[in-house]
N, C-alpha and C. Protein backbone atom coordinates (compact mmCIF):
# COMPACT_ATOMS: atom_id res chain seq x y z
N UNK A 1 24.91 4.26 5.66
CA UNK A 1 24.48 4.85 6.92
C UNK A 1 23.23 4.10 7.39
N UNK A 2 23.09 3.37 8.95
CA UNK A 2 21.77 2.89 9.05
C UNK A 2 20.89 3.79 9.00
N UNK A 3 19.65 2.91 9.71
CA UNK A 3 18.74 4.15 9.30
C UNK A 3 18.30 4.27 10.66
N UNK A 4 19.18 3.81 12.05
CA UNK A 4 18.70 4.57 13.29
C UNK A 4 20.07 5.35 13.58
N UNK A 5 20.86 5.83 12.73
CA UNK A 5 21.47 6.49 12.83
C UNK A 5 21.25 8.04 12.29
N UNK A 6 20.27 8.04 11.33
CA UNK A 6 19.02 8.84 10.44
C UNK A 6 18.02 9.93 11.40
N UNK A 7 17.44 8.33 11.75
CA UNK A 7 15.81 8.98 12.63
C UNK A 7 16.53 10.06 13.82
N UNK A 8 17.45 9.18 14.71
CA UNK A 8 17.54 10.15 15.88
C UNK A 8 17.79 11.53 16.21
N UNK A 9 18.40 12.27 15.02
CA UNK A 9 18.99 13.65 14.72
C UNK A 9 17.50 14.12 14.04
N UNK A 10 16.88 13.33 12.97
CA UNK A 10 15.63 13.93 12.73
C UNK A 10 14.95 14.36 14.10
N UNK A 11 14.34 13.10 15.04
CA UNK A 11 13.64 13.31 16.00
C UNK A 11 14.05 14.45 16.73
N UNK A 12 15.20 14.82 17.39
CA UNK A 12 16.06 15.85 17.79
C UNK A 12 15.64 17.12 17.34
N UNK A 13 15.69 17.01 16.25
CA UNK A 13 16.03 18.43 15.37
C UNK A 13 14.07 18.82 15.16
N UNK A 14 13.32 18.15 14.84
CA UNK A 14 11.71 18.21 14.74
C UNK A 14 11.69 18.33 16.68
N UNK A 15 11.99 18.01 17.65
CA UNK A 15 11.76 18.15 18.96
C UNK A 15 11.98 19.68 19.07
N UNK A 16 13.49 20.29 18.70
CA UNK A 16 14.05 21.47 19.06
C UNK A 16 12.63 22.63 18.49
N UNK A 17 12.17 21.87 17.11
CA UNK A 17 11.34 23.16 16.18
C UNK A 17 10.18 23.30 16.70
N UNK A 18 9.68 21.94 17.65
CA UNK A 18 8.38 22.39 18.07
C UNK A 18 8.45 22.82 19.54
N UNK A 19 9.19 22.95 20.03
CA UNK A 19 9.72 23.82 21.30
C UNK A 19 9.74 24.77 21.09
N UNK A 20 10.44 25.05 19.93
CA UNK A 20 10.91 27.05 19.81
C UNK A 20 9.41 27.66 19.32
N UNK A 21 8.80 26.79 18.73
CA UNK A 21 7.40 26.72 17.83
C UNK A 21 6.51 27.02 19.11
N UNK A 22 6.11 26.36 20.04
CA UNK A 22 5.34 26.45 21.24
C UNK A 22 6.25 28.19 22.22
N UNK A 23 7.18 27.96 22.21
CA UNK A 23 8.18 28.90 23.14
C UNK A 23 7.62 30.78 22.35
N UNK A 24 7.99 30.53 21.29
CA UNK A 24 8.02 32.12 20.79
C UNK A 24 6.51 32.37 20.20
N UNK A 25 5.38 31.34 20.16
CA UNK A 25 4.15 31.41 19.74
C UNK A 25 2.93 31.59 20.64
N UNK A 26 3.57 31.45 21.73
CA UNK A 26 2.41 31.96 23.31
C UNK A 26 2.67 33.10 23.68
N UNK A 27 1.28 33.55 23.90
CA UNK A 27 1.26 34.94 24.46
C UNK A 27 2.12 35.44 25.55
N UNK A 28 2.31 36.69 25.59
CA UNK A 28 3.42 37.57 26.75
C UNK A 28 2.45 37.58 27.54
N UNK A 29 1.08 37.24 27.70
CA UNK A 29 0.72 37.37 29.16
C UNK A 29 0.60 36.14 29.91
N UNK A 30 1.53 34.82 28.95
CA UNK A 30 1.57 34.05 29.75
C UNK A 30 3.21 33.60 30.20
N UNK A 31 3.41 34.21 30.66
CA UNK A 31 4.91 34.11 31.09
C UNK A 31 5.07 33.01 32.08
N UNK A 32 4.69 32.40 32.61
CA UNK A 32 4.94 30.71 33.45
C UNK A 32 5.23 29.77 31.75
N UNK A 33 4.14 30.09 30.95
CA UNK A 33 4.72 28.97 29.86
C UNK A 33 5.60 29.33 28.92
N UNK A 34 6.01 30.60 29.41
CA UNK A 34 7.37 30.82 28.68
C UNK A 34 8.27 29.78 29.35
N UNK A 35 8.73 30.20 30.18
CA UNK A 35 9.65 29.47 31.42
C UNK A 35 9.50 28.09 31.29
N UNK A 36 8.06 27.29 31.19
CA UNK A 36 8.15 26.35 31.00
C UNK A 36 9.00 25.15 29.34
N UNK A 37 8.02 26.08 28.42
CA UNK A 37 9.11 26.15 27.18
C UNK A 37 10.37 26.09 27.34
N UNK A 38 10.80 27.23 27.72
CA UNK A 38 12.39 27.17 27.57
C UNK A 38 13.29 26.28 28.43
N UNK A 39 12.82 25.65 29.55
CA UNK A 39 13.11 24.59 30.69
C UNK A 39 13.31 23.16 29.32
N UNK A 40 12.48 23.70 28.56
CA UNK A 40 11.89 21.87 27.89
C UNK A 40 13.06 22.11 26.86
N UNK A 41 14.16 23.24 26.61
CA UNK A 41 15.40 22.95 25.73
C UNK A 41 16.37 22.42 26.47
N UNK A 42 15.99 21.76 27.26
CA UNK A 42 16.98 20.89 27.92
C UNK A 42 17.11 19.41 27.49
N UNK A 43 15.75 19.41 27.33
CA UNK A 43 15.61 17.50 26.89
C UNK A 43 16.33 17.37 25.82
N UNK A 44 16.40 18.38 24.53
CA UNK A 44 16.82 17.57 23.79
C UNK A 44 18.73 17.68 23.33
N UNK A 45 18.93 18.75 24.38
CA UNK A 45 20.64 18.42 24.99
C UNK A 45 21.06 17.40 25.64
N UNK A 46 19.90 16.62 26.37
CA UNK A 46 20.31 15.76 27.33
C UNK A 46 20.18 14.36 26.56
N UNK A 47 18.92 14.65 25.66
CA UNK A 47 18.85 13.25 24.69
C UNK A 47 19.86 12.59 23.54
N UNK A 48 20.44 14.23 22.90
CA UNK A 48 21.16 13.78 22.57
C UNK A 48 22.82 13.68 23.22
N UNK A 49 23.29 14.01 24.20
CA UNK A 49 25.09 13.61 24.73
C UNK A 49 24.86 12.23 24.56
N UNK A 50 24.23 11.01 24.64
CA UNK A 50 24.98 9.94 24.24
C UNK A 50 25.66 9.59 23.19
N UNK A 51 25.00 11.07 21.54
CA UNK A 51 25.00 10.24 20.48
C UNK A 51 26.61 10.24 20.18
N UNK A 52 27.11 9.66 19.14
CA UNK A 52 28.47 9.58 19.24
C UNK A 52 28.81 10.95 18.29
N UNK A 53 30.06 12.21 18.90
CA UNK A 53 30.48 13.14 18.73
C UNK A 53 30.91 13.03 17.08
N UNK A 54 31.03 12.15 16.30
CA UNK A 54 31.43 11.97 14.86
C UNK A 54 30.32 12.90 14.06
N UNK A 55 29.19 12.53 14.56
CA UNK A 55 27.86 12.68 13.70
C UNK A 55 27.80 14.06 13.51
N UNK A 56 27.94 14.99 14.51
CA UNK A 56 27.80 16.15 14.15
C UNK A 56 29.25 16.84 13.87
N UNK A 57 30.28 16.42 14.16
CA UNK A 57 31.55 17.12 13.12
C UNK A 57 31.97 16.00 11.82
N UNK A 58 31.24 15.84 10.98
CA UNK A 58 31.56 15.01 10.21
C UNK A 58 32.05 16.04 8.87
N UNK A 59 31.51 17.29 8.53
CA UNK A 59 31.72 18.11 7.88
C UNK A 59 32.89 19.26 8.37
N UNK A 60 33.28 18.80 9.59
CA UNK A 60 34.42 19.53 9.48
C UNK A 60 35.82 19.03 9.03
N UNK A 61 35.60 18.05 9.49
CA UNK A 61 36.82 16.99 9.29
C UNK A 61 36.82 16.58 8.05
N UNK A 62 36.24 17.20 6.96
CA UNK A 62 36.75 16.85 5.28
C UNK A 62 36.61 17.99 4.76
């Protein structure tokens, strides 16, 4: 397996944790940076559709 085939699902997956990390860790009286948080789980849906669909069903298919 290379190893930029490695990093990019890391980067992904450490992006998603410090989103939800920032998202559910700010105060309820700031509700704009809720909204803003949860807007920012978009990037890393959008970063990853190029990667190729194998990578993440690789455990189903055996």
């Amino acid at each position: 397996m290379e190893k930029s085939s490695i990093v990019r699902p890391v980067i992904l997956s450490s992006f998603v944790i410090v989103i939800s990390l920032l998202h559910y860790l700010t105060p309820l009286h700031l509700p704009y940076l809720h909204d803003i948080f949860q807007r920012l789980y978009y990037l890393p849906m959008l970063s990853a559709s190029p990667m190729p669909p194998i990578f993440f069903f690789n455990g189903v298919a055996t």
